[in-house]
Structure formats: structure tokens, C-alpha cells
PDB file of N, CA and C in Angstrom:
ATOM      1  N   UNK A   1       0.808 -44.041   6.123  1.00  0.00           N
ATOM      2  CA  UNK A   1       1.656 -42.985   5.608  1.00  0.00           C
ATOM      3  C   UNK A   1       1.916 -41.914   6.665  1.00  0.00           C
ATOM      4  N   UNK A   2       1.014 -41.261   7.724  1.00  0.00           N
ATOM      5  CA  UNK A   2       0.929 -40.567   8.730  1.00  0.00           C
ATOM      6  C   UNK A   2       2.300 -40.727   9.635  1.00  0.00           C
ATOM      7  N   UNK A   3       1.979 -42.264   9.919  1.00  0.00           N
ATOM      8  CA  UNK A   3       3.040 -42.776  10.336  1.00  0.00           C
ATOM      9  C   UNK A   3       4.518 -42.865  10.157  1.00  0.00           C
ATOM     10  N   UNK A   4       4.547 -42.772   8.867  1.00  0.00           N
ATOM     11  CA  UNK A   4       6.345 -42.477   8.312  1.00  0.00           C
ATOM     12  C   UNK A   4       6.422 -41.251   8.381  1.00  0.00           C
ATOM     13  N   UNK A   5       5.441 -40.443   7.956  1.00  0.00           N
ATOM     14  CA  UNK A   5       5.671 -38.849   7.663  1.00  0.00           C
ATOM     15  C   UNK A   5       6.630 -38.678   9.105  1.00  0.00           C
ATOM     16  N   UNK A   6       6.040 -38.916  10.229  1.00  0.00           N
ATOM     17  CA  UNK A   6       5.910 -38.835  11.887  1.00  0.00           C
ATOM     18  C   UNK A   6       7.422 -38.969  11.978  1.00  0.00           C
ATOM     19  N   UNK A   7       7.578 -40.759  11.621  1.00  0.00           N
ATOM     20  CA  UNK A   7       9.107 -40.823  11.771  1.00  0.00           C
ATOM     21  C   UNK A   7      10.085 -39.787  11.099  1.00  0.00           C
ATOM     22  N   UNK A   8       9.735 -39.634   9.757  1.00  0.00           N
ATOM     23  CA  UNK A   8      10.844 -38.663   9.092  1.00  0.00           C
ATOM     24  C   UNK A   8      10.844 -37.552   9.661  1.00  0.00           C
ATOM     25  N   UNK A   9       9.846 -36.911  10.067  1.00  0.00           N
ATOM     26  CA  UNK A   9       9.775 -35.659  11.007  1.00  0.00           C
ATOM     27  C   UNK A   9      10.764 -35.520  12.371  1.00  0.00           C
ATOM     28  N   UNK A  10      10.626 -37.004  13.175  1.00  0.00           N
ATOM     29  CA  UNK A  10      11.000 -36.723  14.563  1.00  0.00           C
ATOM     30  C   UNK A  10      12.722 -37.391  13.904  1.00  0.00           C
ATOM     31  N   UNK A  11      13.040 -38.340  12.861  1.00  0.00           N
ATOM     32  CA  UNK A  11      14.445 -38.457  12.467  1.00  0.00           C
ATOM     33  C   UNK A  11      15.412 -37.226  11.992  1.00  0.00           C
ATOM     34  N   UNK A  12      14.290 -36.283  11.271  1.00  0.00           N
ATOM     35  CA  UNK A  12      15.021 -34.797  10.998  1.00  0.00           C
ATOM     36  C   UNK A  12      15.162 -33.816  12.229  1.00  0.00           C
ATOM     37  N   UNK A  13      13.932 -33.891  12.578  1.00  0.00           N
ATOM     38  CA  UNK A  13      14.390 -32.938  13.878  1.00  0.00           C
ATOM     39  C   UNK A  13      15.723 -33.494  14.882  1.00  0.00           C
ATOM     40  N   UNK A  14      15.973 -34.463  15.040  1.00  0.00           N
ATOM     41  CA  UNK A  14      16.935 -35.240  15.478  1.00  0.00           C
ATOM     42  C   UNK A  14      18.298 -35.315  14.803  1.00  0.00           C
ATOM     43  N   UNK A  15      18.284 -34.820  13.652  1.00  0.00           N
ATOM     44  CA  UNK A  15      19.025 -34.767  12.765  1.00  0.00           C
ATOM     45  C   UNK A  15      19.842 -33.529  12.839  1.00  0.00           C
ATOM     46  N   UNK A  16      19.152 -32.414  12.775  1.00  0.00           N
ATOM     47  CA  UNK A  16      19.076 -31.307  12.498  1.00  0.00           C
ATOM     48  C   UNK A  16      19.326 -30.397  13.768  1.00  0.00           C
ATOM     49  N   UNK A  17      18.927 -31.515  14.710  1.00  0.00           N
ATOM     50  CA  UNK A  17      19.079 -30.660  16.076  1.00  0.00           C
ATOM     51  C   UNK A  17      17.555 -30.018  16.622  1.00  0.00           C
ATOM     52  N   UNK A  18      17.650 -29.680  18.157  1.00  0.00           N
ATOM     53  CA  UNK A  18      16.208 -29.092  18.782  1.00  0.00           C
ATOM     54  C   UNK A  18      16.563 -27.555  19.027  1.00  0.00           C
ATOM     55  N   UNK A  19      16.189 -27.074  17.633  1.00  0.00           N
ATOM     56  CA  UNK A  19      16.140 -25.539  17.848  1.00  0.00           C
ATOM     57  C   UNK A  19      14.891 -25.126  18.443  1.00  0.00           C
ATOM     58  N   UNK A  20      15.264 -24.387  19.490  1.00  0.00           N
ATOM     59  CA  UNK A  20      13.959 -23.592  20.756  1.00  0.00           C
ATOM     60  C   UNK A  20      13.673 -22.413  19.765  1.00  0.00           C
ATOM     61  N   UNK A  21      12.091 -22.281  19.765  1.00  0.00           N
ATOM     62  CA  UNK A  21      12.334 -20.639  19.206  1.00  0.00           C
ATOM     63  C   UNK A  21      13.290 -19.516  19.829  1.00  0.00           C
ATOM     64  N   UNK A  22      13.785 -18.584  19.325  1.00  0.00           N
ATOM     65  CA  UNK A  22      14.275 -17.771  19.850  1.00  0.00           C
ATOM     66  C   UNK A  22      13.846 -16.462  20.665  1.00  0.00           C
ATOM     67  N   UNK A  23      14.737 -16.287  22.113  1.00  0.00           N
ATOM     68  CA  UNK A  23      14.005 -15.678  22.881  1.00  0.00           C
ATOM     69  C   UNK A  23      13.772 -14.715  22.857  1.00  0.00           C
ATOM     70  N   UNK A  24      14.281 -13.937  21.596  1.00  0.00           N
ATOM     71  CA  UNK A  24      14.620 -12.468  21.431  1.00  0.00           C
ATOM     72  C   UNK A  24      14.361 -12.493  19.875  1.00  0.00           C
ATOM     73  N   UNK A  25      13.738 -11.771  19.446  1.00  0.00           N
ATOM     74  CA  UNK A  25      13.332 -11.430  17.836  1.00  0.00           C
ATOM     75  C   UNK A  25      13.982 -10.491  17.542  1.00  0.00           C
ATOM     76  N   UNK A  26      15.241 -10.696  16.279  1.00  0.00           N
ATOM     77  CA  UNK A  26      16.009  -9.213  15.805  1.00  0.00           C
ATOM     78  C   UNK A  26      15.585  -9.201  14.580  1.00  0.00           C
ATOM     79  N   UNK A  27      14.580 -10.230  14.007  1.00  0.00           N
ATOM     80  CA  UNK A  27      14.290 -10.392  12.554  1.00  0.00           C
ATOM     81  C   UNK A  27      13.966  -9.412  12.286  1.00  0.00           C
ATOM     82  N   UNK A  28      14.114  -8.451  11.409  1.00  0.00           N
ATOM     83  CA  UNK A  28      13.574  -7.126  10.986  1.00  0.00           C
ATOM     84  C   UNK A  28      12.425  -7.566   9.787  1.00  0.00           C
ATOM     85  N   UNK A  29      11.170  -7.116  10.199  1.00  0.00           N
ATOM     86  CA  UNK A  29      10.482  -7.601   8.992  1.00  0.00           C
ATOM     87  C   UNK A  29      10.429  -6.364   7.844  1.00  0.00           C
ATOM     88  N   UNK A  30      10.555  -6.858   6.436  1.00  0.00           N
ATOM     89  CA  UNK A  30      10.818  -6.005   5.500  1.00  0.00           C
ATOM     90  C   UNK A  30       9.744  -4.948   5.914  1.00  0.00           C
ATOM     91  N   UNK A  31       8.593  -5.737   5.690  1.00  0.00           N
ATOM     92  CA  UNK A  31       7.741  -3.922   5.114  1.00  0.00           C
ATOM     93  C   UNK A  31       7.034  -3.532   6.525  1.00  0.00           C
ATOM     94  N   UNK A  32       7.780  -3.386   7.656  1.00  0.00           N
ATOM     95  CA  UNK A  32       7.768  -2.891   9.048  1.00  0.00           C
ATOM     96  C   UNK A  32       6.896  -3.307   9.834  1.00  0.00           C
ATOM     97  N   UNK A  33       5.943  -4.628   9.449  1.00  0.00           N
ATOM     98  CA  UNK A  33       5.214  -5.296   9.821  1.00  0.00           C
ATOM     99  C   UNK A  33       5.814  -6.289  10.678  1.00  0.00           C
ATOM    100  N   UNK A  34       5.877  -6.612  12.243  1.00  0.00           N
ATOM    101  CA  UNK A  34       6.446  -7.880  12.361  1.00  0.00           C
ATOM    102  C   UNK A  34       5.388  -8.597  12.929  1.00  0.00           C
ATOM    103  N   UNK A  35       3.963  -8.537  12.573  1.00  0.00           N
ATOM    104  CA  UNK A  35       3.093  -9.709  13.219  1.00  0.00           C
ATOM    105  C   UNK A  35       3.284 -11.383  13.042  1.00  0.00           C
ATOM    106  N   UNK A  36       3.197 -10.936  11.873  1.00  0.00           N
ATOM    107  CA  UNK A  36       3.772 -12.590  10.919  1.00  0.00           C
ATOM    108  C   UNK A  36       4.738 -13.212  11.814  1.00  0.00           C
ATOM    109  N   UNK A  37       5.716 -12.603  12.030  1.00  0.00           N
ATOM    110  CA  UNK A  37       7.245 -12.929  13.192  1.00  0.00           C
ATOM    111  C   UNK A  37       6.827 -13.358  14.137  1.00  0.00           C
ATOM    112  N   UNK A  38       6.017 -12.669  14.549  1.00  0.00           N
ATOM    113  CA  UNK A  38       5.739 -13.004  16.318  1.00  0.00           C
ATOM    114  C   UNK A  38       4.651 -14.570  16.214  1.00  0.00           C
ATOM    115  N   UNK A  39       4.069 -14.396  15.310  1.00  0.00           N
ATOM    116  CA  UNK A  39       3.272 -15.291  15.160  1.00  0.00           C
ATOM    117  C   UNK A  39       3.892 -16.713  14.760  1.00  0.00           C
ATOM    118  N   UNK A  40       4.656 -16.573  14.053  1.00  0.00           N
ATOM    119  CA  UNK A  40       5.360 -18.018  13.494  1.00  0.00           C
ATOM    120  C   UNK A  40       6.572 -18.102  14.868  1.00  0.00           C
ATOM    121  N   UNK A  41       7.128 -16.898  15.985  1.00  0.00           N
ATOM    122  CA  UNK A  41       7.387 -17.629  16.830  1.00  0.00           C
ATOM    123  C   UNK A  41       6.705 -18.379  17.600  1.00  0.00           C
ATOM    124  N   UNK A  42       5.258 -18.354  17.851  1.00  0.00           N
ATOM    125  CA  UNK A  42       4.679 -19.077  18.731  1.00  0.00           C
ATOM    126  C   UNK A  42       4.034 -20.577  18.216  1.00  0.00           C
ATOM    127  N   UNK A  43       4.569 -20.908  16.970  1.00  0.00           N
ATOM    128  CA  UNK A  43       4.295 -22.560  16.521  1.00  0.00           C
ATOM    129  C   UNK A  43       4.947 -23.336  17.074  1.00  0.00           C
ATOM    130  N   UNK A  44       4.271 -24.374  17.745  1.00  0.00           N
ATOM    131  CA  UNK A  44       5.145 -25.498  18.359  1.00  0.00           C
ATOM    132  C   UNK A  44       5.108 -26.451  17.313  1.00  0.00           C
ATOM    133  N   UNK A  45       5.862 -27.745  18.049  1.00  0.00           N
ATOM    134  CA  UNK A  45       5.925 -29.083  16.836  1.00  0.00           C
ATOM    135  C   UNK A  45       4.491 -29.696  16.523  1.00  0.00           C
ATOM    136  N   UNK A  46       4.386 -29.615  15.178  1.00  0.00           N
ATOM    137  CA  UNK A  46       3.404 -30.218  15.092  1.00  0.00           C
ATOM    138  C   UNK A  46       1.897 -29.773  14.749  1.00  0.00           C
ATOM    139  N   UNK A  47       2.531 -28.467  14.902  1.00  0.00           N
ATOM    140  CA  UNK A  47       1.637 -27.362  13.857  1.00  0.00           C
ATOM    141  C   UNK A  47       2.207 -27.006  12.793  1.00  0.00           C
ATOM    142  N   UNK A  48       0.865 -26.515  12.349  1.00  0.00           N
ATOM    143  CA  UNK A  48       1.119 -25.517  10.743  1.00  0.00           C
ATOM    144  C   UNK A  48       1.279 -24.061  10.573  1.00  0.00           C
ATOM    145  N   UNK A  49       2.267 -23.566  10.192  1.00  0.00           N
ATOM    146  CA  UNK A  49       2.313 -22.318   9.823  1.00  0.00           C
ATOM    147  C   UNK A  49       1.464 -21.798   8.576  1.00  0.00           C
ATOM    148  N   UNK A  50       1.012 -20.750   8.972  1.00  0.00           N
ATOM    149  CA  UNK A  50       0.072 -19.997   8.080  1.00  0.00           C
ATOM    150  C   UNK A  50       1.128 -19.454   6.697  1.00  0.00           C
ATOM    151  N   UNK A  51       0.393 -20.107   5.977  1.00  0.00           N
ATOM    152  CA  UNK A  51       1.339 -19.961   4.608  1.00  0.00           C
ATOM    153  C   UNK A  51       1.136 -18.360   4.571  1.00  0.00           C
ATOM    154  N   UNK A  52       0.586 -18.086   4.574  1.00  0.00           N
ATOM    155  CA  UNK A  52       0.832 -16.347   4.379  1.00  0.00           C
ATOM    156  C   UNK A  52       2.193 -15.978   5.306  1.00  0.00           C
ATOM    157  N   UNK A  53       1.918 -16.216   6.283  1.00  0.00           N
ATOM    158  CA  UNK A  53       3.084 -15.813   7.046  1.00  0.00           C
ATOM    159  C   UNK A  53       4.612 -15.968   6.784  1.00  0.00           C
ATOM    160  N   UNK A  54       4.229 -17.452   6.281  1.00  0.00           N
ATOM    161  CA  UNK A  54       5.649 -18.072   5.823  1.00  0.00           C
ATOM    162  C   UNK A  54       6.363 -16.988   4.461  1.00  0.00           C
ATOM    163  N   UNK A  55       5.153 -16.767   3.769  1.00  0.00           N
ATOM    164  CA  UNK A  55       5.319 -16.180   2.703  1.00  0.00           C
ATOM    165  C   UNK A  55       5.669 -15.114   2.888  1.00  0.00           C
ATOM    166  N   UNK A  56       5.551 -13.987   4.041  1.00  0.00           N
ATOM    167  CA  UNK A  56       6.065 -12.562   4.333  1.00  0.00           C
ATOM    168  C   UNK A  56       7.640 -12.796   4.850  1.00  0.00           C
ATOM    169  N   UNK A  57       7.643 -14.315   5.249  1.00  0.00           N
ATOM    170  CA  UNK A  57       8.820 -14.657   6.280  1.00  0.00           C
ATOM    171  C   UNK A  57       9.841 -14.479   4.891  1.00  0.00           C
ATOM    172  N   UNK A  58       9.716 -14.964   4.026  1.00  0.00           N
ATOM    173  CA  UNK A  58      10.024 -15.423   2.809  1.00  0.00           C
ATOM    174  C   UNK A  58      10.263 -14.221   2.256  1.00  0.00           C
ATOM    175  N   UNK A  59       9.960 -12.922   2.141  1.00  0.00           N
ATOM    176  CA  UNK A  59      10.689 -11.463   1.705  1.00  0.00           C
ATOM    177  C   UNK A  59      11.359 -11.140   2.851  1.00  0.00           C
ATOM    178  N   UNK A  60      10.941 -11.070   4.221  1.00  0.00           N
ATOM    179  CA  UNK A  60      12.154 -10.686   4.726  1.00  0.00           C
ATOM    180  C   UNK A  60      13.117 -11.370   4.356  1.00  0.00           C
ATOM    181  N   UNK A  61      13.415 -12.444   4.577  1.00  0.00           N
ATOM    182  CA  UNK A  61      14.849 -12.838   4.416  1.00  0.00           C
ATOM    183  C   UNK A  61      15.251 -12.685   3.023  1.00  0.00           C
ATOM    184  N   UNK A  62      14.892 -12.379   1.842  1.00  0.00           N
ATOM    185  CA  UNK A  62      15.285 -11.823   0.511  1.00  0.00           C
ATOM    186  C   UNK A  62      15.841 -10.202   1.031  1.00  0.00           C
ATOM    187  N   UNK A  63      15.186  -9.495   1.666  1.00  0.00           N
ATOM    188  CA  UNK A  63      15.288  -8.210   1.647  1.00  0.00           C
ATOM    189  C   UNK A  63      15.981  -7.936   2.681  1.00  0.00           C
ATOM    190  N   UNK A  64      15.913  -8.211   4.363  1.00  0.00           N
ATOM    191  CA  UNK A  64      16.446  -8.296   4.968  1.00  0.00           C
ATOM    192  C   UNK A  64      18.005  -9.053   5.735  1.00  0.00           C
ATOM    193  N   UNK A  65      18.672  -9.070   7.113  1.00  0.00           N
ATOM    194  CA  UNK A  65      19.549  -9.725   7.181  1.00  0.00           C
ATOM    195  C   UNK A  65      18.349 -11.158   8.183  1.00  0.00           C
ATOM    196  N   UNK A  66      19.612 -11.602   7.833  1.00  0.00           N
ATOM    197  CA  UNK A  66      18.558 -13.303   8.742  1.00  0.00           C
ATOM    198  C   UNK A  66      18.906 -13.171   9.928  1.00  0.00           C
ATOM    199  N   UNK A  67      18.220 -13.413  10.939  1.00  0.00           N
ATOM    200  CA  UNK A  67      18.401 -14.191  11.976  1.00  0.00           C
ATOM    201  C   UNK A  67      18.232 -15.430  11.936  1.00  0.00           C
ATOM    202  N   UNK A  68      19.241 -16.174  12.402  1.00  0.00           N
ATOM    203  CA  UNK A  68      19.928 -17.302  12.146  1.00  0.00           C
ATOM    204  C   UNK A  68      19.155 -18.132  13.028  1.00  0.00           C
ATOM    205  N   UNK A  69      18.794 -18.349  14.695  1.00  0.00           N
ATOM    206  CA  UNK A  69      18.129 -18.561  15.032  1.00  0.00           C
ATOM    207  C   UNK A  69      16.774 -19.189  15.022  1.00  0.00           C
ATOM    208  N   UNK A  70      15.964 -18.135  14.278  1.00  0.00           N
ATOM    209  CA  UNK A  70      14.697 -17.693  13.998  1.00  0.00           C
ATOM    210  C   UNK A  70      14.674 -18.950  12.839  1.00  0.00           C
ATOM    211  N   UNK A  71      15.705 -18.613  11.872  1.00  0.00           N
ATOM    212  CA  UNK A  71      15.783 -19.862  10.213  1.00  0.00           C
ATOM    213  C   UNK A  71      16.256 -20.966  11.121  1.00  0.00           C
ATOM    214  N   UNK A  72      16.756 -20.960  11.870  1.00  0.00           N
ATOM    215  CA  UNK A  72      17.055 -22.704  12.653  1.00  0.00           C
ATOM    216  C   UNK A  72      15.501 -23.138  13.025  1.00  0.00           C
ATOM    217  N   UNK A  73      15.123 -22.510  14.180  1.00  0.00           N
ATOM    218  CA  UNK A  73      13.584 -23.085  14.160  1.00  0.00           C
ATOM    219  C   UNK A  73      12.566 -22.994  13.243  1.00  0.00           C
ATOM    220  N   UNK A  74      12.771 -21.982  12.084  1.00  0.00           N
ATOM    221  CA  UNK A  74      11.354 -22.375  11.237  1.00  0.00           C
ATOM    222  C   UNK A  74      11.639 -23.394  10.339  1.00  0.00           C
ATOM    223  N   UNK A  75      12.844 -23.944   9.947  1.00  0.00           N
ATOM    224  CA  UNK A  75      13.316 -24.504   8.843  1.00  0.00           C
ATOM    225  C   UNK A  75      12.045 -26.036   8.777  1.00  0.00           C
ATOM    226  N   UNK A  76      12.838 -26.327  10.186  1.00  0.00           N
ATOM    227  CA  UNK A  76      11.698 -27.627  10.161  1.00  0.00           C
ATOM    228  C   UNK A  76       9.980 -27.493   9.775  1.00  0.00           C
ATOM    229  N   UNK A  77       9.693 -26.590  10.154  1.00  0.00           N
ATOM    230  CA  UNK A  77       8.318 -26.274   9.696  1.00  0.00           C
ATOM    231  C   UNK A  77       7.946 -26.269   8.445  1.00  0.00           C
ATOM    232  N   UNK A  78       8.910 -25.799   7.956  1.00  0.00           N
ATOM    233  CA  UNK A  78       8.817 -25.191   6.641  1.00  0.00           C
ATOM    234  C   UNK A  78       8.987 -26.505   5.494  1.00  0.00           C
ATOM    235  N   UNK A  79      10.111 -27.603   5.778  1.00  0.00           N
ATOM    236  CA  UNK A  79      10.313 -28.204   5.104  1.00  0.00           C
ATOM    237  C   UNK A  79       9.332 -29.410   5.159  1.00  0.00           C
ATOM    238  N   UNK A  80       8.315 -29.690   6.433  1.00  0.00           N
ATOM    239  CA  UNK A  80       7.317 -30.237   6.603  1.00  0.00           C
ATOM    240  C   UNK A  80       6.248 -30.106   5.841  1.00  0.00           C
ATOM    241  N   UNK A  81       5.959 -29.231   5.707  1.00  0.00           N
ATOM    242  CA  UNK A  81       4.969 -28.393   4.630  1.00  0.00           C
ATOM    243  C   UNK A  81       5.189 -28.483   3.296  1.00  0.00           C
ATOM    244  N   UNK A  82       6.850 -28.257   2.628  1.00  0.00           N
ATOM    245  CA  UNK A  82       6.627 -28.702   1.398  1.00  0.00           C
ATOM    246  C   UNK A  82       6.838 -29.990   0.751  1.00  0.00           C
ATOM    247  N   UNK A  83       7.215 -30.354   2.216  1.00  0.00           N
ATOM    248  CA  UNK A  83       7.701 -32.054   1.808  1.00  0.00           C
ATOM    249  C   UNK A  83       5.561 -32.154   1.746  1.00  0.00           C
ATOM    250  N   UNK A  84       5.166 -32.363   2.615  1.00  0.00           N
ATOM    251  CA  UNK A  84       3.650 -32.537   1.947  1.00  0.00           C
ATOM    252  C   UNK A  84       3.054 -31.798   0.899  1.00  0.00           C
ATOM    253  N   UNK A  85       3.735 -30.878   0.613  1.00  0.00           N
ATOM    254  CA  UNK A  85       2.885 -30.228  -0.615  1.00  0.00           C
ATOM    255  C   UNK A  85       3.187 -31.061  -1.892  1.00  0.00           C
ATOM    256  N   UNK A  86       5.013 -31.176  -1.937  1.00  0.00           N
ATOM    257  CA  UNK A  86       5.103 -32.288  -3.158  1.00  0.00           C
ATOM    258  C   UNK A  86       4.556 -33.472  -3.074  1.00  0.00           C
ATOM    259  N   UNK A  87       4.148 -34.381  -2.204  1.00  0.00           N
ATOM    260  CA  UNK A  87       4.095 -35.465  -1.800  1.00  0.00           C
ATOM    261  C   UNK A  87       2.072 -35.164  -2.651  1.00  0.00           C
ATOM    262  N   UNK A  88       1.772 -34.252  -2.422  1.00  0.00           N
ATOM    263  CA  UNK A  88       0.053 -34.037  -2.951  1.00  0.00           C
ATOM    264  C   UNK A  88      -0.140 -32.925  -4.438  1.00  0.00           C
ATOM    265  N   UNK A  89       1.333 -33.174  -4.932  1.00  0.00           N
ATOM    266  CA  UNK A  89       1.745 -31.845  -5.760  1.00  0.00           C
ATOM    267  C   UNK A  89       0.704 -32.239  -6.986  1.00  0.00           C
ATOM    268  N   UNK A  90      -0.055 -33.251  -7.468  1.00  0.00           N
ATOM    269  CA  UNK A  90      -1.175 -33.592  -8.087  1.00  0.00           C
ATOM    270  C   UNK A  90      -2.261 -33.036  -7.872  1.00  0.00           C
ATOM    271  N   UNK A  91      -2.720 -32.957  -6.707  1.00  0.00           N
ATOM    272  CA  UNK A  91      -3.560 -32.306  -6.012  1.00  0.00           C
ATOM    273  C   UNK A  91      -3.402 -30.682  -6.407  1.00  0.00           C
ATOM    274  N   UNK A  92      -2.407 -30.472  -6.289  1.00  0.00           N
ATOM    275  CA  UNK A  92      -2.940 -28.635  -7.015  1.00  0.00           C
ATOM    276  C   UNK A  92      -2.299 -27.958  -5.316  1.00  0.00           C
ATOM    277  N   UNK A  93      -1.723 -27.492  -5.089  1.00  0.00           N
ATOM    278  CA  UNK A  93      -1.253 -26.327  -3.621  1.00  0.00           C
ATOM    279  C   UNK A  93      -0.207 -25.424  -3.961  1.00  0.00           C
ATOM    280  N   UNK A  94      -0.540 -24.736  -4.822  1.00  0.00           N
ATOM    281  CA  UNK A  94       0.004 -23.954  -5.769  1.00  0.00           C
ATOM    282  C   UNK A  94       1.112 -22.836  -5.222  1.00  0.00           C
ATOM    283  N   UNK A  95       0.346 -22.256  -3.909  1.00  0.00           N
ATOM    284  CA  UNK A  95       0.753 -21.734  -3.005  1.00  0.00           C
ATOM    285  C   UNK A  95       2.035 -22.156  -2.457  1.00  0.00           C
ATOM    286  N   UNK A  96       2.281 -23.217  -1.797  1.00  0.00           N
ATOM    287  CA  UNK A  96       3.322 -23.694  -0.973  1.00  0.00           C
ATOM    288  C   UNK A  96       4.685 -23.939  -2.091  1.00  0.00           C
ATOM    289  N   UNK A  97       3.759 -24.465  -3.514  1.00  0.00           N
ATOM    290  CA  UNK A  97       4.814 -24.681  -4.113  1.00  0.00           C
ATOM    291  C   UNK A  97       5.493 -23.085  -4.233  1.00  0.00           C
ATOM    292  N   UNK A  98       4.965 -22.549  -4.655  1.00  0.00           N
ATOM    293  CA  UNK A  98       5.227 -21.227  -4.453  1.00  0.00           C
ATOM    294  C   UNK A  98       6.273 -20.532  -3.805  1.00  0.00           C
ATOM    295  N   UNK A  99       6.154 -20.811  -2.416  1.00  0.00           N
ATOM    296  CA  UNK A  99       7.129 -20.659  -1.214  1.00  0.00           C
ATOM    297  C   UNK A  99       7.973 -21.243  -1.491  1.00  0.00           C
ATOM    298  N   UNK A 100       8.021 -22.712  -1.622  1.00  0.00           N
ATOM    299  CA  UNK A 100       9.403 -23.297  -1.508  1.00  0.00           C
ATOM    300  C   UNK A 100      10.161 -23.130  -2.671  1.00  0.00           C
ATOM    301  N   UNK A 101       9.893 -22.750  -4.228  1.00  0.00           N
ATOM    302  CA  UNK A 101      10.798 -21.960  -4.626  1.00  0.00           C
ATOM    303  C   UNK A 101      11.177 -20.472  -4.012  1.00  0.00           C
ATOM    304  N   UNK A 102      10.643 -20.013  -3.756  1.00  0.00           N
ATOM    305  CA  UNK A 102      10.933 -18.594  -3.114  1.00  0.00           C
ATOM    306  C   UNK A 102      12.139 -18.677  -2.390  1.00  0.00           C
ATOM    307  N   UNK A 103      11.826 -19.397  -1.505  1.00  0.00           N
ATOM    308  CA  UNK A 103      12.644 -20.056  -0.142  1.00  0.00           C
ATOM    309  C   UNK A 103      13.802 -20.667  -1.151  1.00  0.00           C
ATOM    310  N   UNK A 104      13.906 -21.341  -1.341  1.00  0.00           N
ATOM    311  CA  UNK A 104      15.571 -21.797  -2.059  1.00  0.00           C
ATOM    312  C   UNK A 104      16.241 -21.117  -3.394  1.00  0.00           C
ATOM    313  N   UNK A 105      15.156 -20.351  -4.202  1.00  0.00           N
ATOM    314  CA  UNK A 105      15.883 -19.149  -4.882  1.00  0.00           C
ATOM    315  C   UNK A 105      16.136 -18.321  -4.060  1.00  0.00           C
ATOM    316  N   UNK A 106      16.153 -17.827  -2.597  1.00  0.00           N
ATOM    317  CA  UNK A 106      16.048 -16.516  -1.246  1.00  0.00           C
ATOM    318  C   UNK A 106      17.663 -17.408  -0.213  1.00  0.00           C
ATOM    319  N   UNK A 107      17.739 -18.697  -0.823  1.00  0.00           N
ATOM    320  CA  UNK A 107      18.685 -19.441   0.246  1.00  0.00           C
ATOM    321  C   UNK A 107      20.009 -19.542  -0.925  1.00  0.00           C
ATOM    322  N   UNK A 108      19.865 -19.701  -1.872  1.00  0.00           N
ATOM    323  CA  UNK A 108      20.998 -19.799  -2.788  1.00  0.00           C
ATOM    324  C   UNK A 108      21.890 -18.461  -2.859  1.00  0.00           C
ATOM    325  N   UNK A 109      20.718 -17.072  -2.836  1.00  0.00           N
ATOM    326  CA  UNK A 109      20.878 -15.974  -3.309  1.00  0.00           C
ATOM    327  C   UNK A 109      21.877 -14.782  -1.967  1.00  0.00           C
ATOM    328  N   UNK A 110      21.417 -15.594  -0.201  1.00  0.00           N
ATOM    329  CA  UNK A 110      21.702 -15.035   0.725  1.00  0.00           C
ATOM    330  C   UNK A 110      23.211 -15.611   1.098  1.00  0.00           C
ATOM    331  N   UNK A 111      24.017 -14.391   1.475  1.00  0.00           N
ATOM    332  CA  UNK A 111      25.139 -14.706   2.305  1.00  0.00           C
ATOM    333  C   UNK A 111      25.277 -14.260   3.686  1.00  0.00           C
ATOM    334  N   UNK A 112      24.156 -13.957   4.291  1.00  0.00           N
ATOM    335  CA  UNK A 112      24.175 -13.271   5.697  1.00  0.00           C
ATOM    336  C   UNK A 112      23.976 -14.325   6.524  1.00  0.00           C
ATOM    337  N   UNK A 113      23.346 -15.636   6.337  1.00  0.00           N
ATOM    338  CA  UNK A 113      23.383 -16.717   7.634  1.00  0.00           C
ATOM    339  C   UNK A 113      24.191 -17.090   8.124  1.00  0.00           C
TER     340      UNK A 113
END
């Protein structure tokens, strides 16, 4: 299973395109905090983002304007994560599920990207 996950991963990123993090951060983080930001810029492929983080990432862009950029490279991360969270959604990760409604009630709701 590792193994397909792998492929669907490197077929989406391929898909989707090789967004570089961005070299310049304009993300404004809502509640004037931007550690979270700086921090989820420095994930490469193949790591995990700290669901907390994701989760602050996840009001800025409700509250704030997007950087477009910034949502090009985390997207993949992001959708990695809940594609495994449903995939173990038996298992109980209550959290992520969490996010990824957040995240697509926050993507339906935005017209700034």
C-alpha cells in the first residue's frame, strides 16, 4: 500500500506541477503570529506538517488574503495527509478530519486566489 500511496503522490505532484516553496512570505498570519508560516515553509517532500500548523494555516486563509504561491506548495501536503486520514478514517484522527473540512468550507467560501 506504501507503495501506491508513493505513486499517487509523485503522479499528483506531476500533475499538479513542482511548486518550490515560496521565496518571499506575504502570507499575513491572522492572529499576528507567523511562526506556523515560516515553519510549514521549510517542509520538503515527504514530510509531515504539524497539524497544528496546518490548522492556524487554515484561519489565515478564512480571515486573511491568500498567497497563492504559499497554497500552491502546501496543497500537496495537505491533501497527502487527508487522503491518509480518510484512508484510516476508522481508526479515529479526528483532528485532520477536522482540517480538511475547514480547508474546503475556507476554499469554497474564498475569492482572493
Amino acid at each position: 500500500m506504501a507503495l501506491y500511496q508513493s505513486d499517487r503522490t509523485i503522479a499528483f505532484r506531476r500533475a499538479y506541477g513542482k511548486a518550490a516553496s515560496p521565496e518571499k512570505l506575504t502570507q499575513e498570519a491572522f492572529e499576528g503570529n507567523d511562526r506556523h508560516l515560516r515553519r510549514l515553509l521549510r517542509i520538503k517532500i515527504g514530510e509531515r506538517p504539524d497539524v497544528q500548523d496546518l490548522w492556524e494555516y487554515l484561519q489565515d486563509l478564512r480571515h486573511t488574503d491568500i498567497q497563492g504561491s504559499l497554497l500552491a506548495y502546501l496543497l500537496p501536503f495537505c491533501l497527502e495527509l487527508w487522503c491518509e486520514d480518510y484512508a484510516a478514517l476508522a481508526t479515529s484522527t479526528a483532528d485532520l478530519w477536522s482540517i480538511s473540512i475547514q480547508f474546503w468550507l475556507t476554499a469554497r467560501s474564498s475569492t482572493s486566489i
